[in-house]
N, C-alpha and C. Protein backbone atom coordinates (compact mmCIF):
# COMPACT_ATOMS: atom_id res chain seq x y z
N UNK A 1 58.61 -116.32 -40.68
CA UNK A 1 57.79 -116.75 -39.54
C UNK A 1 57.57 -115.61 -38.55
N UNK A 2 58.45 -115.14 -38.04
CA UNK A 2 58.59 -113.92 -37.52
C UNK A 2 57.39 -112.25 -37.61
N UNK A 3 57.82 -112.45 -39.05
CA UNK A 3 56.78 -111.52 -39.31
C UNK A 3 55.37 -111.73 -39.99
N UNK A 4 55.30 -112.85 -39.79
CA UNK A 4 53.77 -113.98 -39.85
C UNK A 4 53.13 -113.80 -38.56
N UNK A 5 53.92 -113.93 -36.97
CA UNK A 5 53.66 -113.33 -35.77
C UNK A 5 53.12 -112.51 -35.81
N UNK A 6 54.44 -111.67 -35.86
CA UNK A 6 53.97 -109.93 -35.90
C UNK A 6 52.73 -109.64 -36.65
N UNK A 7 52.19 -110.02 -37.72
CA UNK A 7 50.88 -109.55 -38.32
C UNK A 7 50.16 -109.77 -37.39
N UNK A 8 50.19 -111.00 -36.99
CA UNK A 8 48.56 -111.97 -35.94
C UNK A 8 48.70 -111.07 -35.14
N UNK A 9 49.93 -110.93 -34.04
CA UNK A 9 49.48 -109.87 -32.68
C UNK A 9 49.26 -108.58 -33.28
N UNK A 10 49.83 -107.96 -34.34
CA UNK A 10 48.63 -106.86 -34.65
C UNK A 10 47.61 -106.69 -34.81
N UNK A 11 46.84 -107.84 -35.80
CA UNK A 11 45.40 -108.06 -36.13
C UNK A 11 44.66 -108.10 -34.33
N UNK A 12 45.28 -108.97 -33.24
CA UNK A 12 45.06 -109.19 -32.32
C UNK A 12 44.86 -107.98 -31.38
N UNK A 13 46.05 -106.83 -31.41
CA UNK A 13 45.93 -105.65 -30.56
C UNK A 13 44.97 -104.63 -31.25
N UNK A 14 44.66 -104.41 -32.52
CA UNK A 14 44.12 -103.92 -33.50
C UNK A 14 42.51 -104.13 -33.34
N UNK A 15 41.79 -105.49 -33.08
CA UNK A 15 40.78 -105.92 -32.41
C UNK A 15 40.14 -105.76 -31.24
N UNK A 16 41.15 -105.68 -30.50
CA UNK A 16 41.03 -105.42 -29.51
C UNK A 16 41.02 -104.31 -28.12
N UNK A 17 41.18 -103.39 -29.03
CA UNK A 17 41.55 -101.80 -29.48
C UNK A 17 40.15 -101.44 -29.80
N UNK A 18 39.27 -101.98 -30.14
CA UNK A 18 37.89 -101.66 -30.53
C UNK A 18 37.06 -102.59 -30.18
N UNK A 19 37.24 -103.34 -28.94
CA UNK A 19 35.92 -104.23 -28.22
C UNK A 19 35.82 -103.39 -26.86
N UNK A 20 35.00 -103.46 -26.28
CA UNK A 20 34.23 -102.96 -25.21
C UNK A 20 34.66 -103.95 -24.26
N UNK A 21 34.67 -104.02 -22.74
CA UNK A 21 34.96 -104.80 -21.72
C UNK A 21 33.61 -105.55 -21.59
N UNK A 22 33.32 -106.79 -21.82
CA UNK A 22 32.30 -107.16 -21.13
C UNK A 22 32.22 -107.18 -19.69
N UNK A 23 32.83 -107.06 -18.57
CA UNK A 23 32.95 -106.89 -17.39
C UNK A 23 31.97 -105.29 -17.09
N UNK A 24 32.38 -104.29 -17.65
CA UNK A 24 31.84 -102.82 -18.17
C UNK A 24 30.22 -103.18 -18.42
N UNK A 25 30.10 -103.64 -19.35
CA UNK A 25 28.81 -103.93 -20.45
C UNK A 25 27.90 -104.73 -19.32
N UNK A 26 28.54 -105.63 -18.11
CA UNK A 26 27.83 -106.41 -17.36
C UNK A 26 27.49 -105.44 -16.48
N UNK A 27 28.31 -104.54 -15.82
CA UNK A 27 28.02 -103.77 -15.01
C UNK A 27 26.65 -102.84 -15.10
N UNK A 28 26.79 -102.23 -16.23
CA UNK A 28 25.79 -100.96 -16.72
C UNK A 28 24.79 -102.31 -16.67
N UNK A 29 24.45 -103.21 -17.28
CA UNK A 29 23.46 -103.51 -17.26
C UNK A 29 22.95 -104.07 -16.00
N UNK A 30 23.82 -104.80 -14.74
CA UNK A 30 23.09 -104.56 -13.42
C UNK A 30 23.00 -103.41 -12.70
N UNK A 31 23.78 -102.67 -12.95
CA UNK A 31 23.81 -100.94 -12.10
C UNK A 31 23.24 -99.96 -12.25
N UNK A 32 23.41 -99.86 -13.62
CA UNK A 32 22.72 -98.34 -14.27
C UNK A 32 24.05 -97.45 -13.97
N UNK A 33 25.37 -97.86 -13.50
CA UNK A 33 26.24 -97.15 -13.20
C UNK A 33 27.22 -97.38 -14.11
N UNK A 34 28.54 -96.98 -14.75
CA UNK A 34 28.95 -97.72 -15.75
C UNK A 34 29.98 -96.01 -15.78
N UNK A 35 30.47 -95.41 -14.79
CA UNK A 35 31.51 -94.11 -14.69
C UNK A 35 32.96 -94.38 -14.98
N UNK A 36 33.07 -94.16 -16.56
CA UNK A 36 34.73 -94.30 -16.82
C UNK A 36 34.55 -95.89 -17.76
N UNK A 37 33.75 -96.20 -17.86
CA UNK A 37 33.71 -97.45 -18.36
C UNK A 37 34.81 -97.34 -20.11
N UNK A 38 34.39 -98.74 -20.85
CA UNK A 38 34.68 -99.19 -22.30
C UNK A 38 33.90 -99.61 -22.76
N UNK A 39 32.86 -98.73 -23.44
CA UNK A 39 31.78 -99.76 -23.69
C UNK A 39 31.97 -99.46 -25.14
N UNK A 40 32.67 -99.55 -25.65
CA UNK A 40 33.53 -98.80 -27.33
C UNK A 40 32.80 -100.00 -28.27
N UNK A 41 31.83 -99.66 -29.57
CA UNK A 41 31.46 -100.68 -30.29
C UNK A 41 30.20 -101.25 -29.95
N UNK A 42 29.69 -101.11 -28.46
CA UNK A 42 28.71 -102.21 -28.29
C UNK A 42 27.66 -101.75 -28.25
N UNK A 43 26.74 -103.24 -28.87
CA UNK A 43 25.49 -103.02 -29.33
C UNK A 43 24.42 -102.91 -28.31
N UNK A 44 23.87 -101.34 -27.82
CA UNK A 44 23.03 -101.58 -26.73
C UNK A 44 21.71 -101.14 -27.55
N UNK A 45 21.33 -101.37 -28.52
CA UNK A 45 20.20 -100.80 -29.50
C UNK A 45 19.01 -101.12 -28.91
N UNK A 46 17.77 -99.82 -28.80
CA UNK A 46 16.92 -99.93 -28.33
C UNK A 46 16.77 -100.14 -26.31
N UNK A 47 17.66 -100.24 -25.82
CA UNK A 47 18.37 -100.82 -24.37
C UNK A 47 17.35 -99.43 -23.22
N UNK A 48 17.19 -99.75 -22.27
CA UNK A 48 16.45 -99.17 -21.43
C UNK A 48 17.56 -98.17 -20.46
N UNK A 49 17.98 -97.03 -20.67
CA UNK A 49 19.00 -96.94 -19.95
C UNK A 49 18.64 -95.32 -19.13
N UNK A 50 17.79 -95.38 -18.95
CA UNK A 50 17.19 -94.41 -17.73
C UNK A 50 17.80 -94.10 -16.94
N UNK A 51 17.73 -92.44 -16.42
CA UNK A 51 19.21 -92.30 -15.29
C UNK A 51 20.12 -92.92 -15.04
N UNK A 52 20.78 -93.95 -16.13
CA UNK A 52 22.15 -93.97 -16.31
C UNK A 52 23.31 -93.56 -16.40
N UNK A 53 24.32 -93.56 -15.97
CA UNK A 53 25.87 -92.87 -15.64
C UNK A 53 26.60 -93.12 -16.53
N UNK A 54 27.12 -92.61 -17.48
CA UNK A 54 28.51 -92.91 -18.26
C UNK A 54 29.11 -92.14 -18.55
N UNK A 55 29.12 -91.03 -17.36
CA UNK A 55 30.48 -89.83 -17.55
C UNK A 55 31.40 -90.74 -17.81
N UNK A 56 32.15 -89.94 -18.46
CA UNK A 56 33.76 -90.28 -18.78
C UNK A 56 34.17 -91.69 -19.57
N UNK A 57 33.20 -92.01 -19.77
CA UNK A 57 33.18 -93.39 -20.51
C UNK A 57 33.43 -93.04 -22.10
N UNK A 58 33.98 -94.87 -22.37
CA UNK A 58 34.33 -94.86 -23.54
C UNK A 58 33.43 -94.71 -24.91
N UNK A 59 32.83 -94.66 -25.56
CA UNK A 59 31.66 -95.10 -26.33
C UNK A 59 31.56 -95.12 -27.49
N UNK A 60 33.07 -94.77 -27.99
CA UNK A 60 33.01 -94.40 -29.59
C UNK A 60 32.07 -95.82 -30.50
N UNK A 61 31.74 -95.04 -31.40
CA UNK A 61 31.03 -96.39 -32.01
C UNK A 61 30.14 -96.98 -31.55
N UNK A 62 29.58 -96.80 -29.96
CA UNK A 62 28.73 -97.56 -29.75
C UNK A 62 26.97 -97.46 -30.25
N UNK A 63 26.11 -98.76 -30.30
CA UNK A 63 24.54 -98.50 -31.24
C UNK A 63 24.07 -98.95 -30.48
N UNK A 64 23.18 -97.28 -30.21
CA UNK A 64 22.49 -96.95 -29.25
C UNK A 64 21.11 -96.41 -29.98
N UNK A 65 21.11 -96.94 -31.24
CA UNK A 65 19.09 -96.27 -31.83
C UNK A 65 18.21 -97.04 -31.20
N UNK A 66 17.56 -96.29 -30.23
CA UNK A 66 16.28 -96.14 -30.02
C UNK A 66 15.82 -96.40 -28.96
N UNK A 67 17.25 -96.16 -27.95
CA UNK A 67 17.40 -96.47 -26.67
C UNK A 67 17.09 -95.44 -26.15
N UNK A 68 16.53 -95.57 -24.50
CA UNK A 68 15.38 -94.75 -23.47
C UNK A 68 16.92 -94.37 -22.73
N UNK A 69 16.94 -92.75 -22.95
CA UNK A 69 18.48 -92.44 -22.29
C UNK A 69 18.07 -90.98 -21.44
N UNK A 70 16.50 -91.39 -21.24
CA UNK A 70 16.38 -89.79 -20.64
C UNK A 70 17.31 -89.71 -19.27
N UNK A 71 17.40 -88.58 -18.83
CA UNK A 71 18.30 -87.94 -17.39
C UNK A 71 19.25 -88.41 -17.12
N UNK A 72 20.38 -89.31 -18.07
CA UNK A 72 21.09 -89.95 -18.36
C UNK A 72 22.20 -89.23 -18.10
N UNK A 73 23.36 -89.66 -17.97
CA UNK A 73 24.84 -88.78 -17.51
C UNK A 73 25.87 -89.16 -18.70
N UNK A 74 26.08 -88.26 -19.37
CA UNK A 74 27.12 -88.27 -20.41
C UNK A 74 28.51 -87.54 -20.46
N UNK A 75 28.52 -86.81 -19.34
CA UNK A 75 29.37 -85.57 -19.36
C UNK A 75 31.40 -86.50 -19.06
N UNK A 76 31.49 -85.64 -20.26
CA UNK A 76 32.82 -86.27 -20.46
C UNK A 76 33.19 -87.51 -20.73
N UNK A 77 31.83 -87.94 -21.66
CA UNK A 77 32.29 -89.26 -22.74
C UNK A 77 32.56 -89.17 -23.75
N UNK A 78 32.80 -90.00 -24.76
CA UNK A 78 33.67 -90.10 -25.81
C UNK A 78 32.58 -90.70 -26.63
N UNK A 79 31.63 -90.28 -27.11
CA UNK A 79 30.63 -90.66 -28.33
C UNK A 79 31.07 -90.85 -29.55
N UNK A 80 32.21 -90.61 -29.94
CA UNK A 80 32.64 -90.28 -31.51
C UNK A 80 32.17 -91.42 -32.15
N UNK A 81 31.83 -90.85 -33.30
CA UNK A 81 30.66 -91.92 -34.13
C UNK A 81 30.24 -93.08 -33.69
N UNK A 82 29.35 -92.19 -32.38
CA UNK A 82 28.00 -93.54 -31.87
C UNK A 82 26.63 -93.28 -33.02
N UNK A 83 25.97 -94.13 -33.07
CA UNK A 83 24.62 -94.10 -33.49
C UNK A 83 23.89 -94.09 -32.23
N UNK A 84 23.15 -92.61 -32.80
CA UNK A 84 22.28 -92.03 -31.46
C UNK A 84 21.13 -91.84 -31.92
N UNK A 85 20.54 -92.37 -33.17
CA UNK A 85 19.28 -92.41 -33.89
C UNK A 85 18.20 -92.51 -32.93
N UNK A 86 17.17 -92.00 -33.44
CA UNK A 86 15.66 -92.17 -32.85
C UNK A 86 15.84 -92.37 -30.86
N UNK A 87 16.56 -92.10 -30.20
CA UNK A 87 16.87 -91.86 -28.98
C UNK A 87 15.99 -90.85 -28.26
N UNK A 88 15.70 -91.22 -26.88
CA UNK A 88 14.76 -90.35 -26.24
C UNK A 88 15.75 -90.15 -25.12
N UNK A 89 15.96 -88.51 -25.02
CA UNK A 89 17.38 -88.24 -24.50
C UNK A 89 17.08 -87.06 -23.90
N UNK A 90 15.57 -86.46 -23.43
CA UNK A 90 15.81 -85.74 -22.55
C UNK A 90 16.78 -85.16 -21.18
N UNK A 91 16.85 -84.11 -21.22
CA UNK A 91 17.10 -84.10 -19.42
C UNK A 91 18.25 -84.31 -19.53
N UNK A 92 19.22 -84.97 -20.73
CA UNK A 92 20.06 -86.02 -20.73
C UNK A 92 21.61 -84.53 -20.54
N UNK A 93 22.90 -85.14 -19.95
CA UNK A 93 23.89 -84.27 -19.88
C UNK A 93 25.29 -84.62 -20.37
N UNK A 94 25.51 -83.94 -21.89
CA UNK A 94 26.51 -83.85 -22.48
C UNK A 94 27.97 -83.44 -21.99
N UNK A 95 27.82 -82.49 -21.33
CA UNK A 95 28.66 -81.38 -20.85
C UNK A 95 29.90 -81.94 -21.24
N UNK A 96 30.85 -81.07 -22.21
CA UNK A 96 32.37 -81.60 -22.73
C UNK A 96 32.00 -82.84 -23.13
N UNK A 97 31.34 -83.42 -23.79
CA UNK A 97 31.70 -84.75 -24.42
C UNK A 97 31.82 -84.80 -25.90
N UNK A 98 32.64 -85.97 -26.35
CA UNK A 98 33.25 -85.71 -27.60
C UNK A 98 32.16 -86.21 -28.88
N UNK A 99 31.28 -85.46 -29.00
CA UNK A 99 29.89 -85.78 -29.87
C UNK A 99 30.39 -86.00 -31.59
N UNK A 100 31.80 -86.01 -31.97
CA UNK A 100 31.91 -85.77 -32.98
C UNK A 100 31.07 -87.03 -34.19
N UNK A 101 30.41 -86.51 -35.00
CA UNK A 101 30.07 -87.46 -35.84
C UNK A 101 28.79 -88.58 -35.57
N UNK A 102 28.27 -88.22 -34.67
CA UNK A 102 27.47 -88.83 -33.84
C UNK A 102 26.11 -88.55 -34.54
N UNK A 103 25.79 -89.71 -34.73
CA UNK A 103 24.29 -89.50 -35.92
C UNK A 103 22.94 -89.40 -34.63
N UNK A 104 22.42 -88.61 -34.52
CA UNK A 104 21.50 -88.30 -33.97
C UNK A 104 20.10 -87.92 -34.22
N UNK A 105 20.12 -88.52 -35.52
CA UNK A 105 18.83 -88.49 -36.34
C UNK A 105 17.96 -88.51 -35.72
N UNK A 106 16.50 -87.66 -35.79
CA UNK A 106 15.10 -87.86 -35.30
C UNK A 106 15.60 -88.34 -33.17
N UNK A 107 16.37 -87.78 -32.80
CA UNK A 107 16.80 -88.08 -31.47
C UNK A 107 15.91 -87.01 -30.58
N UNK A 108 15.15 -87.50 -29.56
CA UNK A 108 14.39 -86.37 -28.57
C UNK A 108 15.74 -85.90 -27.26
N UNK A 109 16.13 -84.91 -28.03
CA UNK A 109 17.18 -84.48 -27.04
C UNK A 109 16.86 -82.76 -26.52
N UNK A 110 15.72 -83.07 -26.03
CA UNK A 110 14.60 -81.99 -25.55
C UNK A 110 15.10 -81.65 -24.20
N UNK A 111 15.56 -80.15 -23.79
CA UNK A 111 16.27 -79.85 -22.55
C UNK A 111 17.66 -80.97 -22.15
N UNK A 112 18.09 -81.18 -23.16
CA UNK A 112 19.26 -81.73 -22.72
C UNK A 112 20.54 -80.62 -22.80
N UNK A 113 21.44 -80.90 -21.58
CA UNK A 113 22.66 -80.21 -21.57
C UNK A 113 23.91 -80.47 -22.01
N UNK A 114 24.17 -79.56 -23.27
CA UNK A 114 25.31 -80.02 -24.20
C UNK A 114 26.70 -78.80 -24.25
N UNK A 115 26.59 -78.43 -22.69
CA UNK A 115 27.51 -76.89 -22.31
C UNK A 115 29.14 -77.54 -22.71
N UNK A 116 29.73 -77.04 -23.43
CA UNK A 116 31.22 -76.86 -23.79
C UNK A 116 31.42 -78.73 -24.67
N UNK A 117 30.12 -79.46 -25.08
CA UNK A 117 30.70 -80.31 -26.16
C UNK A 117 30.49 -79.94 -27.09
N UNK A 118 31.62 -81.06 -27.83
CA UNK A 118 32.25 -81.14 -29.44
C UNK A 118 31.00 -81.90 -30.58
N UNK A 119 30.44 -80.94 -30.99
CA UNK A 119 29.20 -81.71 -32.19
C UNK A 119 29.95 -81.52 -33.35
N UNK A 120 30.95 -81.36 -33.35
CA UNK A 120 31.85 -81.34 -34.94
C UNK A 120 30.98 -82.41 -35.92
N UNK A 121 30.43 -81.94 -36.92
CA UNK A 121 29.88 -83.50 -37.89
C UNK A 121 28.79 -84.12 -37.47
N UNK A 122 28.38 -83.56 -36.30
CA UNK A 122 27.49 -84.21 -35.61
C UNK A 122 26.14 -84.21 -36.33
N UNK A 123 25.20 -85.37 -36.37
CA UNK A 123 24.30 -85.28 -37.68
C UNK A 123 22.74 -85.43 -36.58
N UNK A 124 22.30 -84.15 -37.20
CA UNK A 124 20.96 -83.73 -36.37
C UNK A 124 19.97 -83.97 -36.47
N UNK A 125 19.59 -84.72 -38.19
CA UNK A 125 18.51 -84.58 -38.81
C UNK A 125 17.47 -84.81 -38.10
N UNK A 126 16.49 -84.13 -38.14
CA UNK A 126 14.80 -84.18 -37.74
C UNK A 126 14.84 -84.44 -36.21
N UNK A 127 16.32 -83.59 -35.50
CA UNK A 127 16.00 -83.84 -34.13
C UNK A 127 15.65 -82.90 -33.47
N UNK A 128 14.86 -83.35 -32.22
CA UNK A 128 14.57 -81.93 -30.87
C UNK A 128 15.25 -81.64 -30.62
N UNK A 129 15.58 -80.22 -30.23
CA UNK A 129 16.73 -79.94 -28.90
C UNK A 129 15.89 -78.76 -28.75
N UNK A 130 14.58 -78.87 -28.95
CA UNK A 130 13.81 -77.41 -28.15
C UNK A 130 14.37 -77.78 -26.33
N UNK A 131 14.81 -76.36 -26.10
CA UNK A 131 15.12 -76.03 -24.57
C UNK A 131 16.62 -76.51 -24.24
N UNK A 132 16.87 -77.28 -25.28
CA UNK A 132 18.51 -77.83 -24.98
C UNK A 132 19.27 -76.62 -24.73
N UNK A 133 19.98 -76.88 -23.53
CA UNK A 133 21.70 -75.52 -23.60
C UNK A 133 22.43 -75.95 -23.80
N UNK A 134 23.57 -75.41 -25.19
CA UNK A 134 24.27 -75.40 -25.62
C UNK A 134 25.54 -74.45 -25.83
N UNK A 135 25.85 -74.17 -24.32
CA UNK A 135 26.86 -73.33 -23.91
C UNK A 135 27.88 -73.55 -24.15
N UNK A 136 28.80 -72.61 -25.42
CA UNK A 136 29.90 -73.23 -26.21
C UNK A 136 30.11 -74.35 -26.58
N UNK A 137 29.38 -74.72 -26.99
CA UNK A 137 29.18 -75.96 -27.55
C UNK A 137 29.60 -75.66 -29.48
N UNK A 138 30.64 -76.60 -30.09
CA UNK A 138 31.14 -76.52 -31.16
C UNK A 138 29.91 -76.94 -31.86
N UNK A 139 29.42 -76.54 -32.64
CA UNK A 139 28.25 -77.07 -34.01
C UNK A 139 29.06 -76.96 -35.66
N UNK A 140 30.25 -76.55 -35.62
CA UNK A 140 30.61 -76.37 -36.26
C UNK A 140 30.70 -77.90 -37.83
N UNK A 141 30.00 -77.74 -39.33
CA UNK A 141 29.64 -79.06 -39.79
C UNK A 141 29.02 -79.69 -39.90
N UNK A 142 27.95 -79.40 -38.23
CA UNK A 142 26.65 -80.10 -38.17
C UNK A 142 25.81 -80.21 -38.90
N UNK A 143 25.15 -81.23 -38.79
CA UNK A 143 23.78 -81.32 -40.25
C UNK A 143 22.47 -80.68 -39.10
N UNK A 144 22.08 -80.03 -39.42
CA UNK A 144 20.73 -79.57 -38.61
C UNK A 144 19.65 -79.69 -39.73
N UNK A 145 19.32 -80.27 -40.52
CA UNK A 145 18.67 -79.87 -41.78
C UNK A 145 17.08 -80.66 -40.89
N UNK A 146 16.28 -79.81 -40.31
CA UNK A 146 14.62 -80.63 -40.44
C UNK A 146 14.76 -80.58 -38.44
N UNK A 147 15.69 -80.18 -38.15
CA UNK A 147 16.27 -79.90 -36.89
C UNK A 147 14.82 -78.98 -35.98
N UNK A 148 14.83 -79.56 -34.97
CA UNK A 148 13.80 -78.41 -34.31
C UNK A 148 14.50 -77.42 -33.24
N UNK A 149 14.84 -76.34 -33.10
CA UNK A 149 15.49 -75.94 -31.75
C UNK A 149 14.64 -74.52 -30.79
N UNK A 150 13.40 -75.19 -30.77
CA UNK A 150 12.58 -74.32 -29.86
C UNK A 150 12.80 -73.90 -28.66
N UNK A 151 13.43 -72.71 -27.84
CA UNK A 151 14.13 -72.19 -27.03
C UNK A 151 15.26 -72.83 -26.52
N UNK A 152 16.18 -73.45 -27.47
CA UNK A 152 17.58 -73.53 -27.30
C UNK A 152 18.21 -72.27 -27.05
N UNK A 153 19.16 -72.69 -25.99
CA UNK A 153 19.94 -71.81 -25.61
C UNK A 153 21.15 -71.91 -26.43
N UNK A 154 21.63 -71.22 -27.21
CA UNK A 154 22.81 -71.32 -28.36
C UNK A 154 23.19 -69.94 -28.70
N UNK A 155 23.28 -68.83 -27.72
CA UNK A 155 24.19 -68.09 -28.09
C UNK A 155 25.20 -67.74 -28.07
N UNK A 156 25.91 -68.49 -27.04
CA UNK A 156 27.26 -68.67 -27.25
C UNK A 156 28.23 -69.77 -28.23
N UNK A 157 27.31 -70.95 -29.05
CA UNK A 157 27.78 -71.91 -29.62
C UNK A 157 28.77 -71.06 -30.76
N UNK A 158 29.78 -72.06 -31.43
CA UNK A 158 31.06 -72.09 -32.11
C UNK A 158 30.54 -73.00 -32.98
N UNK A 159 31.05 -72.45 -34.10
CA UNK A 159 30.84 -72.82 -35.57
C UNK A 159 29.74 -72.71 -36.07
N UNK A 160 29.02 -72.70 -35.60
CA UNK A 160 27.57 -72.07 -36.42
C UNK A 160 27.12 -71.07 -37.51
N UNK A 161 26.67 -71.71 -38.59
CA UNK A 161 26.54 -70.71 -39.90
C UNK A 161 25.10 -70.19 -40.38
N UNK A 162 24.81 -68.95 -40.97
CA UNK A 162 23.51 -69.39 -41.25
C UNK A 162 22.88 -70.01 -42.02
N UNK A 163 23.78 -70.72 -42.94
CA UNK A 163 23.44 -72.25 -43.81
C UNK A 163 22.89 -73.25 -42.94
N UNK A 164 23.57 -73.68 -41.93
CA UNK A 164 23.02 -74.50 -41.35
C UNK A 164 21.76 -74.13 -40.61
N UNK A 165 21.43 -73.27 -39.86
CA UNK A 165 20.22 -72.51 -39.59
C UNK A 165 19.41 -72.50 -40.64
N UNK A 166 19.29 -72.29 -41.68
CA UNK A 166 18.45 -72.35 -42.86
C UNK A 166 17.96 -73.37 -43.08
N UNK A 167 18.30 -74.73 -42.84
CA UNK A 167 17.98 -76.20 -42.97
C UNK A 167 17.00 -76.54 -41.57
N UNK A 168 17.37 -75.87 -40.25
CA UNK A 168 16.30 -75.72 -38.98
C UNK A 168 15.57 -74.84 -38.92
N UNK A 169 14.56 -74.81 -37.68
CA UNK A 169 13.65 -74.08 -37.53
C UNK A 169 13.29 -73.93 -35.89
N UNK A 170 12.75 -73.08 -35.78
CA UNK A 170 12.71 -72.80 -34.09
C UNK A 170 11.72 -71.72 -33.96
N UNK A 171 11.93 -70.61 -32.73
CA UNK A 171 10.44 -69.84 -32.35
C UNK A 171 11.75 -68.55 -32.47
N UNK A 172 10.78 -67.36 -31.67
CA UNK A 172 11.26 -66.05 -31.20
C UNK A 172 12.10 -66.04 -29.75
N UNK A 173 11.83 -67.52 -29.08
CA UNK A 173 12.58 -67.84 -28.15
C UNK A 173 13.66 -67.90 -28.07
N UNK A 174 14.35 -68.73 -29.21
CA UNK A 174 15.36 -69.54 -29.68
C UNK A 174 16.45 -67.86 -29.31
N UNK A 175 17.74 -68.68 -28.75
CA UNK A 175 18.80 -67.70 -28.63
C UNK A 175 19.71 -67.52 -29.67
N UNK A 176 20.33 -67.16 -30.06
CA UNK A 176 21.15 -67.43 -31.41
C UNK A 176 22.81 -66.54 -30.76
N UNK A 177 23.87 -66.60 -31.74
CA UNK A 177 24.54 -65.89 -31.90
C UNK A 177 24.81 -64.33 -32.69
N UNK A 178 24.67 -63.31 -32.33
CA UNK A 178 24.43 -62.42 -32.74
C UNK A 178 24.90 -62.33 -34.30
N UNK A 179 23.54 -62.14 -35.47
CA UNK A 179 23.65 -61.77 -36.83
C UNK A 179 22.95 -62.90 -37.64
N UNK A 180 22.84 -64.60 -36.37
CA UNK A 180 22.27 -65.06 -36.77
C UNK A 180 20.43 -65.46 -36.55
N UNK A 181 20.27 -65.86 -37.65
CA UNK A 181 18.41 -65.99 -37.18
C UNK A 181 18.26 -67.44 -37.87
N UNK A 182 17.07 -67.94 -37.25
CA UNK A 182 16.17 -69.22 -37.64
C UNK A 182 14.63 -69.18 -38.14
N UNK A 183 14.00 -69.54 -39.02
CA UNK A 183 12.74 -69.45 -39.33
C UNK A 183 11.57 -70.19 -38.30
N UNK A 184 10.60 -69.93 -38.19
CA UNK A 184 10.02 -70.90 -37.33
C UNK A 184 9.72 -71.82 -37.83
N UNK A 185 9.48 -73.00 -36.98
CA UNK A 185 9.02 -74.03 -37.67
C UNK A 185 7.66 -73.87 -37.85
N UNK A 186 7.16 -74.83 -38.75
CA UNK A 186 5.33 -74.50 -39.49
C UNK A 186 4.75 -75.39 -38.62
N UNK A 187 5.22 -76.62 -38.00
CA UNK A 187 4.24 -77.33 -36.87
C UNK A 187 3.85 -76.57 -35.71
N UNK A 188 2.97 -77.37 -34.88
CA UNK A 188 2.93 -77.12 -33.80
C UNK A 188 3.80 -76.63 -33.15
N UNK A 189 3.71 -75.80 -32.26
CA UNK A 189 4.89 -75.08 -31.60
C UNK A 189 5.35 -76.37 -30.74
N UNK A 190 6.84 -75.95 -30.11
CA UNK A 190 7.20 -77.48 -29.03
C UNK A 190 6.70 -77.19 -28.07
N UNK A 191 6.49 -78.05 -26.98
CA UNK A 191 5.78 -76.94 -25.44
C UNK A 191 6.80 -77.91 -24.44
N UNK A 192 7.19 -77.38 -23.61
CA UNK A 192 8.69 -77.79 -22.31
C UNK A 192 8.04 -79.17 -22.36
N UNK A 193 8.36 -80.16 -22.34
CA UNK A 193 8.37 -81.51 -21.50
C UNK A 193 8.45 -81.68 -20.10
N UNK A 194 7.25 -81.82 -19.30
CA UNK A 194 7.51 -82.15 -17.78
C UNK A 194 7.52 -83.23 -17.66
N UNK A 195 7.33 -84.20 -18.26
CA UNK A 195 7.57 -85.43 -17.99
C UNK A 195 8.73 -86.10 -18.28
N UNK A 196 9.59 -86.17 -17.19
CA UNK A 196 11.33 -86.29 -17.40
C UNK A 196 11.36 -87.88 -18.09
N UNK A 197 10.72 -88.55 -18.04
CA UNK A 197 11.25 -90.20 -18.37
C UNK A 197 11.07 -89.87 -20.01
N UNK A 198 10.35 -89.49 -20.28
CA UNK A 198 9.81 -89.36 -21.98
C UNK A 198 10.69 -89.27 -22.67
């Protein structure tokens, strides 16, 4: 009997260990403020979240494709394997956050600031980051394959190979780490985004 307990309150702490606060989840959605939160797991897919705050917040896991996250505050959250698919993420600010594994497919993360985070695994496919800075920022793993990075700032980034560069494409702008290079891309060139909500 005893250890019939013991299973349930594990299954129980174990669960619960990976839900988000709805108290949190209520907040961001009347505030737009949500600093330090748990929003671990939850489904904000497609969600309107415009100059929104979630430094330091929890977020692992959370699905977030195709949600409006321009000028958005990220710095010193915990993304580890969020779905960040098809996301419009300008403007948006990484700074130290834990990006590991974070699918970011086809994501407009155009001038966004990603200075000293972790993209370990982080999966890039067919995304912008023309103008993004990426000041020590780990890439190390990353999938960049179809990747655009038209005057990214990335010469100081960590882990970067020129395998993975070979799968992106960018201009004469593009900064690199010294020895490495990028091909241009064959589209249209990118041109800055002034329109911050986009």
């Amino acid at each position: 009997m005893r250890t019939l307990v013991a299973i349930v309150l594990l299954i129980a702490a174990t669960s619960n260990s990976h839900a988000y606060d709805p108290n949190d989840l209520a907040r961001l959605r009347r505030t737009g403020n949500c600093f330090g939160c748990n929003l671990k797991g939850a489904n904000l897919r497609g969600a309107d979240l415009y100059k929104t705050n979630m430094s330091s917040s929890d977020l692992r896991g959370v699905m977030l494709r195709g949600a409006l996250m321009a000028n958005s505050n990220f710095i010193q959250a915990n993304l580890r394997g969020a779905n960040l698919s098809r996301t419009r993420m300008r403007w948006a600010s990484f700074g130290r956050a834990d990006l590991r594994g974070v699918d970011f497919t086809e994501a407009d993360l155009a001038v966004s600031i990603m200075a000293f985070a972790d993209l370990r695994g982080a999966v890039l496919i067919d995304a912008n980051l023309g103008s993004a800075r990426l000041h020590k920022a780990n890439l190390a793993g990353a999938i960049l394959r179809g990747a655009e990075i038209y005057h990214a700032k990335m010469r100081t980034v960590v882990g970067l190979t020129q395998e993975q560069l070979d799968q992106a494409c960018g201009d004469k702008t593009t900064e690199l780490p010294p020895g490495l290079r990028v091909e241009p891309c064959p589209a249209k060139p990118y041109k800055l985004p002034y329109d911050r909500k986009n």
